[in-house]
N, C-alpha and C. Protein backbone atom coordinates (compact mmCIF):
# COMPACT_ATOMS: atom_id res chain seq x y z
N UNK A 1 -29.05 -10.29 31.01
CA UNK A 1 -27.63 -10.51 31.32
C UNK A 1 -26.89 -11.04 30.09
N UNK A 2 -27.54 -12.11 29.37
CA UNK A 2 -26.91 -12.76 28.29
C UNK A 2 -26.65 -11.45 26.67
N UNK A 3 -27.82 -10.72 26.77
CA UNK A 3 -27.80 -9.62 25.68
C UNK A 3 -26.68 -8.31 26.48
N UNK A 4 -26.20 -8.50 27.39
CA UNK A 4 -25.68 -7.23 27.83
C UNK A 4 -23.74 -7.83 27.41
N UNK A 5 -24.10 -9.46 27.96
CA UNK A 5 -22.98 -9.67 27.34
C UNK A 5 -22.43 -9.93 26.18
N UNK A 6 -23.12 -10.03 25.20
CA UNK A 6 -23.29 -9.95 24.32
C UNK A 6 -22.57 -8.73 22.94
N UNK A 7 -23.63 -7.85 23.93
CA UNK A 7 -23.08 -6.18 23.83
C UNK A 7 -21.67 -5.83 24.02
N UNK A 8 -21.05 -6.47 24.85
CA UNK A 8 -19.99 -6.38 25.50
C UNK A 8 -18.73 -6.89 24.55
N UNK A 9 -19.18 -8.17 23.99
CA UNK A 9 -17.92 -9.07 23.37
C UNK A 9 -17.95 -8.03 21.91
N UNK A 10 -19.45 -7.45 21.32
CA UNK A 10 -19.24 -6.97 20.08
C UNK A 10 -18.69 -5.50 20.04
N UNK A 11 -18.88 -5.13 21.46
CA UNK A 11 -18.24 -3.39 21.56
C UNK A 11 -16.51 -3.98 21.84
N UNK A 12 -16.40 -4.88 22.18
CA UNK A 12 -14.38 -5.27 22.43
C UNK A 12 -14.21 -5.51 21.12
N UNK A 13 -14.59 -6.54 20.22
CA UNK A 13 -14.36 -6.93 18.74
C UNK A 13 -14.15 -5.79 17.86
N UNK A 14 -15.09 -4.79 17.46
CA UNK A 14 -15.18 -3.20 16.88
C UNK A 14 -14.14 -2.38 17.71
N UNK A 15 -13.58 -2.63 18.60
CA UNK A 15 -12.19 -1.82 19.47
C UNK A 15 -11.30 -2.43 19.02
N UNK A 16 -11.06 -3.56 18.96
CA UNK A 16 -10.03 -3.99 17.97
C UNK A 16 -9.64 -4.17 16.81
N UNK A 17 -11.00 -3.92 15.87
CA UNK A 17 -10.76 -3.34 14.63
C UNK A 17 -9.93 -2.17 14.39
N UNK A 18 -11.09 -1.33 15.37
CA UNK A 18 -10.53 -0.34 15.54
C UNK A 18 -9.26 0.23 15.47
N UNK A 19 -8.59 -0.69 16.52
CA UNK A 19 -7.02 -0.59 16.73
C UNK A 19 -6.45 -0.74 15.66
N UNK A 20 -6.73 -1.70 14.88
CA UNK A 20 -6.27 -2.40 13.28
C UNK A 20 -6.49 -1.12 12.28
N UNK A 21 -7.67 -0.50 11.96
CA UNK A 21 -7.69 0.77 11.49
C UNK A 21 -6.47 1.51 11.40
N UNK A 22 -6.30 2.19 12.64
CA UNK A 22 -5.78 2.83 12.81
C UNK A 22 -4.20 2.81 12.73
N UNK A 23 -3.68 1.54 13.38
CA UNK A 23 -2.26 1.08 12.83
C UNK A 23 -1.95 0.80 11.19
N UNK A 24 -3.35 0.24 10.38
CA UNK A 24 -2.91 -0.39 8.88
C UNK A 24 -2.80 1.25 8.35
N UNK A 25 -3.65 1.91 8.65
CA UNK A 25 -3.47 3.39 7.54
C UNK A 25 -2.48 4.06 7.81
N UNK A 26 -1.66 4.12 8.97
CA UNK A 26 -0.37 4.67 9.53
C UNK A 26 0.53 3.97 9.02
N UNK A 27 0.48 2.68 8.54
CA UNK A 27 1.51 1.86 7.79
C UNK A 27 0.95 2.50 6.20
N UNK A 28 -0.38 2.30 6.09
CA UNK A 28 -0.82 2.54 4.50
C UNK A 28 -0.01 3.92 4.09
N UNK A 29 0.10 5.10 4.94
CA UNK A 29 0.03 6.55 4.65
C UNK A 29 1.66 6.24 3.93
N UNK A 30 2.71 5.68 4.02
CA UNK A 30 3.87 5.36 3.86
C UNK A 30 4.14 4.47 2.13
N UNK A 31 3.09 3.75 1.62
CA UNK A 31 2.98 3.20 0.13
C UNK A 31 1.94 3.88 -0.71
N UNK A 32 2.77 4.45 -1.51
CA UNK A 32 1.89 5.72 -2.50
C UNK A 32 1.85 4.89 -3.88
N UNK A 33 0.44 4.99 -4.86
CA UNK A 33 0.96 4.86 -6.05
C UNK A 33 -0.18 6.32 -6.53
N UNK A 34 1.30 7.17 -7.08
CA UNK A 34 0.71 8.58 -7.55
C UNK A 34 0.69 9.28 -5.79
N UNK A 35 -0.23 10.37 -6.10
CA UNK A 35 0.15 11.54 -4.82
C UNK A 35 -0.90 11.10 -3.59
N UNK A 36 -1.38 9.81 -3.29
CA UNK A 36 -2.05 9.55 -2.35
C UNK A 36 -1.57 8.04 -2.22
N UNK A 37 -2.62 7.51 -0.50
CA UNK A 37 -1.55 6.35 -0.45
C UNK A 37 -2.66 5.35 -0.35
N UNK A 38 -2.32 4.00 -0.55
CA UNK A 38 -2.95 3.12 -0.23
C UNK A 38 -3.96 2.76 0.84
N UNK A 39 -4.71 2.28 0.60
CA UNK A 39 -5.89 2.16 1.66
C UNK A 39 -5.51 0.50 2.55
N UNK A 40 -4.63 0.55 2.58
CA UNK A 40 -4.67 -1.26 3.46
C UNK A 40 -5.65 -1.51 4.57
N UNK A 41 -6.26 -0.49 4.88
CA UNK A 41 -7.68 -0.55 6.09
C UNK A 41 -9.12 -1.07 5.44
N UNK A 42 -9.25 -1.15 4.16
CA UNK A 42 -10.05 -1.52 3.57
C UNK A 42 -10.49 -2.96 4.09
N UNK A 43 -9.49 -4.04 4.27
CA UNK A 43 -9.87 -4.81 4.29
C UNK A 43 -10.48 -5.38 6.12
N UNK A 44 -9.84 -4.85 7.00
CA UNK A 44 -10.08 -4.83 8.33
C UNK A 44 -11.57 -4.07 8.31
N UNK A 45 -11.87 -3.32 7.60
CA UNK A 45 -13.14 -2.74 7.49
C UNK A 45 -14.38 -3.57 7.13
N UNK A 46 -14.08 -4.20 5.68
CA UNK A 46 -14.69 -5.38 5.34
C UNK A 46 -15.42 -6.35 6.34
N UNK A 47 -14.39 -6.64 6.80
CA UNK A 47 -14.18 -8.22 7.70
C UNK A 47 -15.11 -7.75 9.20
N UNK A 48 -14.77 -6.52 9.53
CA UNK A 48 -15.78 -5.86 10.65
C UNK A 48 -16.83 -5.85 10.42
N UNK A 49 -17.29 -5.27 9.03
CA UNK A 49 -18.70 -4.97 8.52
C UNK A 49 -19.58 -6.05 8.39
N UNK A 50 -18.95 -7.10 7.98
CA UNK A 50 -19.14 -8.52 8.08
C UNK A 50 -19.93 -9.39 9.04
N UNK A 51 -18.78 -8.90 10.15
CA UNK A 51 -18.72 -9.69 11.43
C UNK A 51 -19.80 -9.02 12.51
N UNK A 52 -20.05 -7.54 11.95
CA UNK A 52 -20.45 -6.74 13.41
C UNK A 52 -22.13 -6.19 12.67
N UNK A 53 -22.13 -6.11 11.45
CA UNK A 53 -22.97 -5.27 10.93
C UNK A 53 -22.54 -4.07 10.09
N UNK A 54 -23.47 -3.44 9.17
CA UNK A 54 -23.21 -2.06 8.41
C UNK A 54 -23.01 -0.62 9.17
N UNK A 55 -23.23 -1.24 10.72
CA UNK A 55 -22.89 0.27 11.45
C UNK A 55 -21.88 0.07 11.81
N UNK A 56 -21.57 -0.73 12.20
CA UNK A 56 -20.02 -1.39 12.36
C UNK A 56 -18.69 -0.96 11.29
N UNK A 57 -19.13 -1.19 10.19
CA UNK A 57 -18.69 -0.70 9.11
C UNK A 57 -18.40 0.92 9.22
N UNK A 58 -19.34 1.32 9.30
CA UNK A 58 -19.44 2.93 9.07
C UNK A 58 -18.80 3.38 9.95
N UNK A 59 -18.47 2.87 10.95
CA UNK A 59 -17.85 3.17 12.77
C UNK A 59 -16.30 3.31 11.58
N UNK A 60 -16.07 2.17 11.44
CA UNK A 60 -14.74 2.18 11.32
C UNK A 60 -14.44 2.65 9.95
N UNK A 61 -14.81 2.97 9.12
CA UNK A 61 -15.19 3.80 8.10
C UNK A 61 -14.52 5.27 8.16
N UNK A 62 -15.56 5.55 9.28
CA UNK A 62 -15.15 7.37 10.03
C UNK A 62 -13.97 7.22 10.44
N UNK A 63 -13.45 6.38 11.09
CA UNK A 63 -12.36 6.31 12.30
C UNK A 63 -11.01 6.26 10.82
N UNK A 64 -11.07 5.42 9.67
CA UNK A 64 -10.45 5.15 8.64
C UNK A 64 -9.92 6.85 8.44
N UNK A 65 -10.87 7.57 7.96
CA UNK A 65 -11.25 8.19 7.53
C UNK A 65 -10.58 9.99 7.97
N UNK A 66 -10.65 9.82 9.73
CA UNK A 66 -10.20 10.65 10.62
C UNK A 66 -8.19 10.61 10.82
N UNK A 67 -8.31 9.25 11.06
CA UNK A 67 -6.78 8.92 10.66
C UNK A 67 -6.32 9.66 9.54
N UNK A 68 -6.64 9.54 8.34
CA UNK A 68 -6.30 9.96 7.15
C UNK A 68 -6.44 11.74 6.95
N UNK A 69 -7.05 12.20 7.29
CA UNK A 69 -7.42 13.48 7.88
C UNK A 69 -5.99 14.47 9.15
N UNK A 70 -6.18 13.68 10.15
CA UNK A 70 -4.98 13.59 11.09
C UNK A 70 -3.32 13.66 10.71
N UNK A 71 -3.30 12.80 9.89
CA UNK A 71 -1.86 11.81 9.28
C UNK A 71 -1.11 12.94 8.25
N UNK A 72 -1.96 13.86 7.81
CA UNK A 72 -1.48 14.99 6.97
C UNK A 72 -2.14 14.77 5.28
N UNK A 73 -2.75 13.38 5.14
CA UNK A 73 -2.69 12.24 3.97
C UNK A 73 -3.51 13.60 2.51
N UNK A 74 -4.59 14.33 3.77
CA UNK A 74 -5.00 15.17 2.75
C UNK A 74 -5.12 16.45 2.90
N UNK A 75 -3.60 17.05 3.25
CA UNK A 75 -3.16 18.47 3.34
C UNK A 75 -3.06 19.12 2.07
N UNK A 76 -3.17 18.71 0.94
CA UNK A 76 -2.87 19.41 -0.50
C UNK A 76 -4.48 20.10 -0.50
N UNK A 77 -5.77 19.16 -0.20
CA UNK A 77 -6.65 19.78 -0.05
C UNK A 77 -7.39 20.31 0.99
N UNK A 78 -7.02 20.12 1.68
CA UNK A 78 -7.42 21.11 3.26
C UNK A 78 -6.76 22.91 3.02
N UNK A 79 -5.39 23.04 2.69
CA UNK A 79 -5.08 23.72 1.59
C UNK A 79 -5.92 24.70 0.91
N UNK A 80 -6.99 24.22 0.03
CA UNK A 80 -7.62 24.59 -1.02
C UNK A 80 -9.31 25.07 -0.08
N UNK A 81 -9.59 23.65 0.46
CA UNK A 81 -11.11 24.34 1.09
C UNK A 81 -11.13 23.14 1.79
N UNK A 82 -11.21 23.53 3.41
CA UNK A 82 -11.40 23.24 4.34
C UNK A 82 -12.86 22.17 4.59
N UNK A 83 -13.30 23.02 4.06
CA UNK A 83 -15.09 22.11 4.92
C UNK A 83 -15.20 20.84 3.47
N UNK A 84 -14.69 21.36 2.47
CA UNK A 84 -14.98 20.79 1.57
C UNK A 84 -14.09 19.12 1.50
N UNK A 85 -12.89 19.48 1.71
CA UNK A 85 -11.73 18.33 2.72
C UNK A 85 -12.68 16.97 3.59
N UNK A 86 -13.36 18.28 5.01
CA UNK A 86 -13.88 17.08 5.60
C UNK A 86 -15.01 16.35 5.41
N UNK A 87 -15.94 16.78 4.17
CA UNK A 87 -17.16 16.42 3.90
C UNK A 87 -16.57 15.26 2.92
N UNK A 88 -15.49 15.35 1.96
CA UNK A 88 -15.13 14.56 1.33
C UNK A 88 -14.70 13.11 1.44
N UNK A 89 -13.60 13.38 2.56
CA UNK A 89 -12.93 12.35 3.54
C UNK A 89 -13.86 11.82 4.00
N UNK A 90 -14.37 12.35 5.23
CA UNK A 90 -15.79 11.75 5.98
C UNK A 90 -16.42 10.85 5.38
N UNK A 91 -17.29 11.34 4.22
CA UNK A 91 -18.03 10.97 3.81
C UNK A 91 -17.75 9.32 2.94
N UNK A 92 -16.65 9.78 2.60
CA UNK A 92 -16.10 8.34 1.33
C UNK A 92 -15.64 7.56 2.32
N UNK A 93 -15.14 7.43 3.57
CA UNK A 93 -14.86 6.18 4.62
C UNK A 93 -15.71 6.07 4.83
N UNK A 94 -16.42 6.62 5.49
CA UNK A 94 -18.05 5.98 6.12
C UNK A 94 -18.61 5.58 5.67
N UNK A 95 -18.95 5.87 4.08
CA UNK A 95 -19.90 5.06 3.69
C UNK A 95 -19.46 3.74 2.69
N UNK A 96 -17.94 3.64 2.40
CA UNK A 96 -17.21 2.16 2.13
C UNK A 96 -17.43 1.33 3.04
N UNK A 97 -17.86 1.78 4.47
CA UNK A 97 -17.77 0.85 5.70
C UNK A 97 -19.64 0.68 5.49
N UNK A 98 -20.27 1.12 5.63
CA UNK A 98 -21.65 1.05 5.76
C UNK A 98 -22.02 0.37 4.60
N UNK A 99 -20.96 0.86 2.93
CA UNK A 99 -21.66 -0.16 1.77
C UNK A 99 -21.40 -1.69 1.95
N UNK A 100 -19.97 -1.64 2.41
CA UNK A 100 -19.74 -2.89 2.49
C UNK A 100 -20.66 -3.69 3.19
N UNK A 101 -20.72 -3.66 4.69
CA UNK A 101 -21.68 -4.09 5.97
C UNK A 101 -23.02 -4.69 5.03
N UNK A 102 -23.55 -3.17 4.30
CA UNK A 102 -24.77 -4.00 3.62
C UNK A 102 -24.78 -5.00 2.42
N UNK A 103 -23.92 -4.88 1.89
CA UNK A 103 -23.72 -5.58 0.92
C UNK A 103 -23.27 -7.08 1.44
N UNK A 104 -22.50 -7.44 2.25
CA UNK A 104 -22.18 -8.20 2.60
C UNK A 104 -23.49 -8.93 3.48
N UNK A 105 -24.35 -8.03 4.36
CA UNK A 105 -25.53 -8.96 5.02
C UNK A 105 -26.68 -8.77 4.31
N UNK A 106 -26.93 -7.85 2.72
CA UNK A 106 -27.78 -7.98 2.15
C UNK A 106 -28.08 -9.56 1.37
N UNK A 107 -26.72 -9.81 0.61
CA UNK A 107 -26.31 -10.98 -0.33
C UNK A 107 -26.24 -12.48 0.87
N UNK A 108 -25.75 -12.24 1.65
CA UNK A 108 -25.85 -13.54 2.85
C UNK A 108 -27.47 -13.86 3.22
N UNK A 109 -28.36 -12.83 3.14
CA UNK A 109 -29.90 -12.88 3.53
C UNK A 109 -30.57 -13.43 2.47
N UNK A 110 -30.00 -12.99 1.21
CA UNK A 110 -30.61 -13.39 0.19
C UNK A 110 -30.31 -15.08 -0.32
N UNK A 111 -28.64 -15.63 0.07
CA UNK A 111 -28.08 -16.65 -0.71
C UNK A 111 -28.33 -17.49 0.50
N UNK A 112 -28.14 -17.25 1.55
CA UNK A 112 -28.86 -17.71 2.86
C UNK A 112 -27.65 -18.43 2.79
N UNK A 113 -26.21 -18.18 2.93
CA UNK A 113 -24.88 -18.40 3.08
C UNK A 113 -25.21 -18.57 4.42
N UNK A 114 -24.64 -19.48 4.25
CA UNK A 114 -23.75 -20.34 5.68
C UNK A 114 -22.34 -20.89 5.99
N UNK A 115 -22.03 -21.67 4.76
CA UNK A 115 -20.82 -22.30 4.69
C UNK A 115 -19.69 -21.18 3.87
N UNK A 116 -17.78 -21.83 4.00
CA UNK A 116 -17.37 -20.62 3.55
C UNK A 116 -17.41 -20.42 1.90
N UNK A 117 -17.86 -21.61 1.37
CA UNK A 117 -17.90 -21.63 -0.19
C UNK A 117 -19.69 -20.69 -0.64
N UNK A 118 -20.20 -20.94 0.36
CA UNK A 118 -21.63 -20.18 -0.20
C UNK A 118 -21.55 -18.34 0.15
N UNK A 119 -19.97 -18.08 1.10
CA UNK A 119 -19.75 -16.76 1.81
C UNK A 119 -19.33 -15.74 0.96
N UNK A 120 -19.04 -16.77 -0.38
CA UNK A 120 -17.67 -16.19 -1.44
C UNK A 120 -18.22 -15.30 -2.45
N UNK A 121 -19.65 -15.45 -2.54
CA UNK A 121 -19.96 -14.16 -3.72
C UNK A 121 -20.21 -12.66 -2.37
N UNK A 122 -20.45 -13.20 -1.23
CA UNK A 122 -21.16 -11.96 -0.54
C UNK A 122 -20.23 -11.45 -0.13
N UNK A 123 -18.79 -12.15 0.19
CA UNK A 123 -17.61 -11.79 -0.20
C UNK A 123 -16.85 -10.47 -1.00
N UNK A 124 -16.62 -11.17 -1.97
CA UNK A 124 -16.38 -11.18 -2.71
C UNK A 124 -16.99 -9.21 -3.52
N UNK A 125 -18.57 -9.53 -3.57
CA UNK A 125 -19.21 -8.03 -3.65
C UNK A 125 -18.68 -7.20 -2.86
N UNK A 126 -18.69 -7.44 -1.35
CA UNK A 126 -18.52 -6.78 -0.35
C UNK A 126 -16.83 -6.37 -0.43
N UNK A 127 -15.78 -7.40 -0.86
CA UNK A 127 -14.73 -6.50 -0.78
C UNK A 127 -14.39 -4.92 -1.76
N UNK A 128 -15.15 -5.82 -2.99
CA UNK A 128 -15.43 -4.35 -4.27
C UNK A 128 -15.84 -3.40 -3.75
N UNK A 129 -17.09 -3.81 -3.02
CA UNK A 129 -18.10 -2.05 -2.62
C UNK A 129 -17.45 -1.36 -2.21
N UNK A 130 -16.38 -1.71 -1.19
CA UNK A 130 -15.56 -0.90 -0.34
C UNK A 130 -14.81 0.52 -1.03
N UNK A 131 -13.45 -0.24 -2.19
CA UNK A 131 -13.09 0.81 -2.84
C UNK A 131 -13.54 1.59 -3.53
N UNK A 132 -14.80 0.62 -4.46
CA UNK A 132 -15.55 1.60 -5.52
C UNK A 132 -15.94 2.57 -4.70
N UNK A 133 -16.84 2.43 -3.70
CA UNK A 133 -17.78 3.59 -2.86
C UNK A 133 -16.51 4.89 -2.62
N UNK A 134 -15.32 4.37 -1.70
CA UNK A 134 -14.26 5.38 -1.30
C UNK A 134 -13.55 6.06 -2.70
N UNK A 135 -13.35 5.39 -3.74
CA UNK A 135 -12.93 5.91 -4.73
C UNK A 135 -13.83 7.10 -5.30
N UNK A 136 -14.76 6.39 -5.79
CA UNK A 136 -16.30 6.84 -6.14
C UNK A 136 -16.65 8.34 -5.59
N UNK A 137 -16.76 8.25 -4.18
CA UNK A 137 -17.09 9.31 -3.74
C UNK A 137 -16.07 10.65 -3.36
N UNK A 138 -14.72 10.00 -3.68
CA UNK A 138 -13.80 10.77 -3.40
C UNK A 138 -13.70 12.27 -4.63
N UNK A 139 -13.94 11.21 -6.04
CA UNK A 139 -14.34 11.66 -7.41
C UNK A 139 -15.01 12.82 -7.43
N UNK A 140 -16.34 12.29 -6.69
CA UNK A 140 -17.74 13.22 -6.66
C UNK A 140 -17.28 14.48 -6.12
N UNK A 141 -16.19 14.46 -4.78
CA UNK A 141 -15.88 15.35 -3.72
C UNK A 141 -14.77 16.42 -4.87
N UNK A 142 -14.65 15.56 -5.61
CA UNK A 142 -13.33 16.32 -6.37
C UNK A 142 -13.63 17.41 -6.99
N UNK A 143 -14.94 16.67 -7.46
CA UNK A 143 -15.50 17.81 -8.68
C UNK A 143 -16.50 18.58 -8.29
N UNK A 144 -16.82 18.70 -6.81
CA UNK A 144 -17.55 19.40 -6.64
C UNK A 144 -17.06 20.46 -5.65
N UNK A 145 -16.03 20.29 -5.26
CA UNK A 145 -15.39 20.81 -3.97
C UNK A 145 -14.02 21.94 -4.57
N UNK A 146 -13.11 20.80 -5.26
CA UNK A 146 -11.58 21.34 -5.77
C UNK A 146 -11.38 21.14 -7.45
N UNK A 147 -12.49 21.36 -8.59
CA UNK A 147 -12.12 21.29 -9.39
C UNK A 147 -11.07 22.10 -10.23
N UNK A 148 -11.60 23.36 -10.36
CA UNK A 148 -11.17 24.59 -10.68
C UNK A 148 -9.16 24.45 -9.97
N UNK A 149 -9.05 23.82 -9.27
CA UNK A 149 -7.39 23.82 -8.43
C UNK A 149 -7.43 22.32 -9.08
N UNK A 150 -8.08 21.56 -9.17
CA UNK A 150 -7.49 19.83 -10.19
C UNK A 150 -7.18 20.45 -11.29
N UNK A 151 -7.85 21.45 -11.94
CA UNK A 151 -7.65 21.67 -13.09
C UNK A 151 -6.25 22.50 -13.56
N UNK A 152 -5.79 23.07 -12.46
CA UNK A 152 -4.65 24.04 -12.54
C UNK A 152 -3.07 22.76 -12.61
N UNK A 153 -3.47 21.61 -11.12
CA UNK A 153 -2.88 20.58 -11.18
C UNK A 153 -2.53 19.89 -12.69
N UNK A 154 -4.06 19.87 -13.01
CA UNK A 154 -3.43 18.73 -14.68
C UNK A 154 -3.04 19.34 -15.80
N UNK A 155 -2.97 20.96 -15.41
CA UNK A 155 -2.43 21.39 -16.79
C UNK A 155 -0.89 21.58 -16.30
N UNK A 156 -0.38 22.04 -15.04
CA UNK A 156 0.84 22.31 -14.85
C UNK A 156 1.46 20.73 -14.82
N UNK A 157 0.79 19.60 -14.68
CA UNK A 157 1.67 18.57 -15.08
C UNK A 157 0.95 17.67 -16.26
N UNK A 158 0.72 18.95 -17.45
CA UNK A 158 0.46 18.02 -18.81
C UNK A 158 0.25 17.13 -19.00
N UNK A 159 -1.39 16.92 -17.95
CA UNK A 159 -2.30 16.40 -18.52
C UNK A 159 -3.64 17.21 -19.01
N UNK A 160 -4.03 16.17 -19.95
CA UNK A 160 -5.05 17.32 -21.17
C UNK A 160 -6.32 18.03 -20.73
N UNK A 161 -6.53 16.88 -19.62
CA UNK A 161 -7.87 17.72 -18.81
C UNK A 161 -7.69 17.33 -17.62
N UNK A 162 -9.06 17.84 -16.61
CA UNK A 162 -9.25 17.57 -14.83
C UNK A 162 -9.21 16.28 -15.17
N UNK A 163 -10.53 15.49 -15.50
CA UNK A 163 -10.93 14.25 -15.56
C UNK A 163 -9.94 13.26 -16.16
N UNK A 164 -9.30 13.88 -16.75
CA UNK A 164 -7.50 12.81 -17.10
C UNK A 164 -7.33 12.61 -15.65
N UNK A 165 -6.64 13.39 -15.07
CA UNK A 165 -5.63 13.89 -14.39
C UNK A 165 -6.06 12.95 -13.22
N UNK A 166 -7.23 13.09 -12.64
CA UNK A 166 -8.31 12.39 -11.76
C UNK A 166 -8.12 10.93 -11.89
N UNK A 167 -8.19 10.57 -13.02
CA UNK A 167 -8.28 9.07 -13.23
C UNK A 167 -6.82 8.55 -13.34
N UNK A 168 -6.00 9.09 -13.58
CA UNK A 168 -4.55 8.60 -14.22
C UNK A 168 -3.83 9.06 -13.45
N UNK A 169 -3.90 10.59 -12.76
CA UNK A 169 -2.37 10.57 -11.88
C UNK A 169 -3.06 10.65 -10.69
N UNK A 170 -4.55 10.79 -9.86
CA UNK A 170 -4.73 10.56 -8.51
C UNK A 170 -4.79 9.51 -8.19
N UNK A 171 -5.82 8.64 -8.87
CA UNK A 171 -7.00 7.68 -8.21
C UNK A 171 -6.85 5.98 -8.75
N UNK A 172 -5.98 6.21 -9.79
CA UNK A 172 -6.01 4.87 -11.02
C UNK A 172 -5.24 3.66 -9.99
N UNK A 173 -3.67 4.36 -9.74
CA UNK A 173 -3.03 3.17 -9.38
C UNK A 173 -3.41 2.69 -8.34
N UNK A 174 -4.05 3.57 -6.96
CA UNK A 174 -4.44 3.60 -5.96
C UNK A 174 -5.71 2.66 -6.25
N UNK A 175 -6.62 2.94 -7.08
CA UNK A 175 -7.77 2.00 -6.81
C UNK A 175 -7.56 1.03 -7.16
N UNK A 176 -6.49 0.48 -7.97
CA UNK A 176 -5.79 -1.05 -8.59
C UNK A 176 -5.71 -1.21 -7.79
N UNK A 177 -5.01 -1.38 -7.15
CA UNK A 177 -3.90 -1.34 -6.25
C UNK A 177 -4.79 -2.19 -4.69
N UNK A 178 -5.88 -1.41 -4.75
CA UNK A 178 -6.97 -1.63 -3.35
C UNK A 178 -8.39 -1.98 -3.83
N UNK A 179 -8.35 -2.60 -5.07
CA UNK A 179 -9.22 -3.66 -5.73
C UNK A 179 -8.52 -5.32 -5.60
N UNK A 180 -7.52 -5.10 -6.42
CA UNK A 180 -6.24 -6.42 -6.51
C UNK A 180 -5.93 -6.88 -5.23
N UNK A 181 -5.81 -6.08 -4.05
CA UNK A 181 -5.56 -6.34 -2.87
C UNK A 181 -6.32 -7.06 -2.16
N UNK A 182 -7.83 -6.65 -2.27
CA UNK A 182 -9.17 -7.02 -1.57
C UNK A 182 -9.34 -8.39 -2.37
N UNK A 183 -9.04 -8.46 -3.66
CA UNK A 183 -9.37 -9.79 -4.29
C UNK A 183 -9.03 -11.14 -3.99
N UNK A 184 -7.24 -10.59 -3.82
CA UNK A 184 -6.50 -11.67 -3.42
C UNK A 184 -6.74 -12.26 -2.22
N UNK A 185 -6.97 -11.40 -1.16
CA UNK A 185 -7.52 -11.78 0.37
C UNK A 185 -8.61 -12.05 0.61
N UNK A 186 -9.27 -12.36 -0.20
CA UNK A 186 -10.73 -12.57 -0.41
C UNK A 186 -10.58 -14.36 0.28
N UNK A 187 -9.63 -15.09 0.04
CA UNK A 187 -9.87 -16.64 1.05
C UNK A 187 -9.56 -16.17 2.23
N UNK A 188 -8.26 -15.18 2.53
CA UNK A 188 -8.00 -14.35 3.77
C UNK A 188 -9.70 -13.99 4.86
N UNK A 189 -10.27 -13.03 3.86
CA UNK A 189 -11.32 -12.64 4.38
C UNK A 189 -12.61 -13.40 4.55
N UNK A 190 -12.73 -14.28 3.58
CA UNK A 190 -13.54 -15.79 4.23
C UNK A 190 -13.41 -16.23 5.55
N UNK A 191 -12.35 -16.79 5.61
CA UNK A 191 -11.44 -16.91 7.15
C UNK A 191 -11.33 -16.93 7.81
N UNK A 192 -11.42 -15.50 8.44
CA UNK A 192 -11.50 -14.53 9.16
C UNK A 192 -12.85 -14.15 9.72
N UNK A 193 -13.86 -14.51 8.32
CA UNK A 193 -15.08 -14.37 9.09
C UNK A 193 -15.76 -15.61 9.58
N UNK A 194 -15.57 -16.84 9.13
CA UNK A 194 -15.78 -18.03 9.08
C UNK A 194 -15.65 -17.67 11.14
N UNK A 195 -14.15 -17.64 11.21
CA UNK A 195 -13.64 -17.97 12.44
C UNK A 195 -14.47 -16.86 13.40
N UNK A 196 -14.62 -15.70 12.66
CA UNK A 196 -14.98 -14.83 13.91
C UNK A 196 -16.59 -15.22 14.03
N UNK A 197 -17.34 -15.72 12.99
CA UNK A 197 -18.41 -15.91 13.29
C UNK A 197 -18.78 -16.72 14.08
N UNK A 198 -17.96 -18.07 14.17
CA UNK A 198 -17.89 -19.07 14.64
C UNK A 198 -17.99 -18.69 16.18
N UNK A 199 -16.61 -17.96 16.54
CA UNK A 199 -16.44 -17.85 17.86
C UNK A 199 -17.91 -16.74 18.72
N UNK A 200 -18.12 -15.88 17.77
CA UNK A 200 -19.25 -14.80 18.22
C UNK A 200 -20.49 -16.00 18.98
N UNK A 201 -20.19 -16.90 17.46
CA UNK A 201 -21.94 -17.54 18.08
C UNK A 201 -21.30 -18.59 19.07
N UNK A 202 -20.58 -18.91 18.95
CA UNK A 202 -20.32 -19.98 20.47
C UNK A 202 -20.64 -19.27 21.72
N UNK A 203 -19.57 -17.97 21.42
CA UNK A 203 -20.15 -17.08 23.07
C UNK A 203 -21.41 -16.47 23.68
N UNK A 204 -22.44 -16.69 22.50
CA UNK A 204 -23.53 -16.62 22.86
C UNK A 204 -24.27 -16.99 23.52
C-alpha cells in the first residue's frame, strides 16, 4: 500500500513537470537567438531528473522534444527529410533528460550529497549535461541527416562553410543563451530540489 502510494505521488509530480514542459517551450518557441528558439524547458527537466530519476528525465525529454516538433519549431527541416527531423529532435530531448537524471544521481552517489551546499557540483554538472547533450546531438543530426541543404543555407547567407554556419548562425547564441540560463538558476535549482526532496521523503 505504502509503495503503491508512493508510485502515485511520483506519477502526479512527473505530470506536473510535465505540464511545465509543455507551457515553458510554448513560451520558449516565441525568444529566438538566430533561426531557432530557446530551450527554457531545460531547466524544469533538470529539476525532474533530479527529483524523479534519469527516466524521469528522458520522459520529459521526449515530451520537450514532441512539443517542439508539434509547435512548427522544426519545419525548415521536416521540409528537407522527414525521418531524419524526428530521429534528430527525439533523440537530443531525450537524452538531455536521461543525461542529466544520471549525471545528477551519478555525482550525488558518489559525493554522497545531502545538504544544499554538497548538491551544488551535482548541480551544477547536471544543469550543463542538459544543453551540451541537446546541442551536441542536434550537431550530430545536422551532419548526418541535412548537411548537403546546411550547406546551401551558409553559402546563400555568406558564411564560408556548413560548420561556420552551424556554430554561428544556428546553435551559438541559442546554446549561450541555455548554458547562462541554467547557471544562473543553479541556487533556483538547488531549491527546488532541496524542497521537493524534502517533501517526497516526508510523504513516504
Amino acid at each position: 500500500m505504502q509503495n503503491r502510494k508512493m508510485d502515485i505521488q511520483k506519477l502526479t509530480g512527473i505530470a506536473i513537470f510535465t505540464a511545465i514542459v509543455v507551457i515553458l517551450q510554448a513560451i520558449g518557441a516565441a525568444i529566438r537567438f538566430g533561426p531557432f528558439s530557446v530551450s527554457l524547458v531545460l531547466l524544469p527537466i533538470v529539476v525532474g531528473a533530479a527529483l524523479y530519476g534519469p527516466a524521469a528525465g528522458a520522459w520529459l525529454g521526449f515530451v520537450f522534444s514532441v512539443v517542439v516538433l508539434v509547435s512548427g519549431d522544426a519545419a525548415a527541416f521536416l521540409a528537407v527529410n522527414v525521418p531524419g527531423t524526428l530521429i534528430t529532435v527525439l533523440v537530443k530531448g531525450t537524452a538531455a533528460g536521461l543525461v542529466a537524471g544520471l549525471v545528477y544521481h551519478g555525482l550525488v552517489k558518489v559525493l554522497h550529497a545531502r545538504s544544499s551546499k554538497s548538491l551544488l557540483p551535482a548541480v551544477i554538472l547536471s544543469a550543463l549535461s542538459a544543453p551540451v547533450t541537446n546541442t551536441g546531438l542536434f550537431l550530430i543530426g545536422c551532419v548526418l541527416f541535412f548537411l548537403p541543404t546546411i550547406r546551401g543555407w551558409a553559402e546563400s547567407l555568406g558564411f564560408p562553410n556548413a560548420g561556420n554556419y552551424m556554430i554561428f548562425g544556428m546553435v551559438g547564441g541559442n546554446f549561450l543563451m541555455e548554458v547562462l540560463l541554467n547557471i544562473v538558476l543553479v541556487p533556483v535549482i538547488v531549491e527546488l530540489i532541496r524542497v521537493g526532496r524534502r517533501t517526497y521523503s516526508a510523504k513516504k
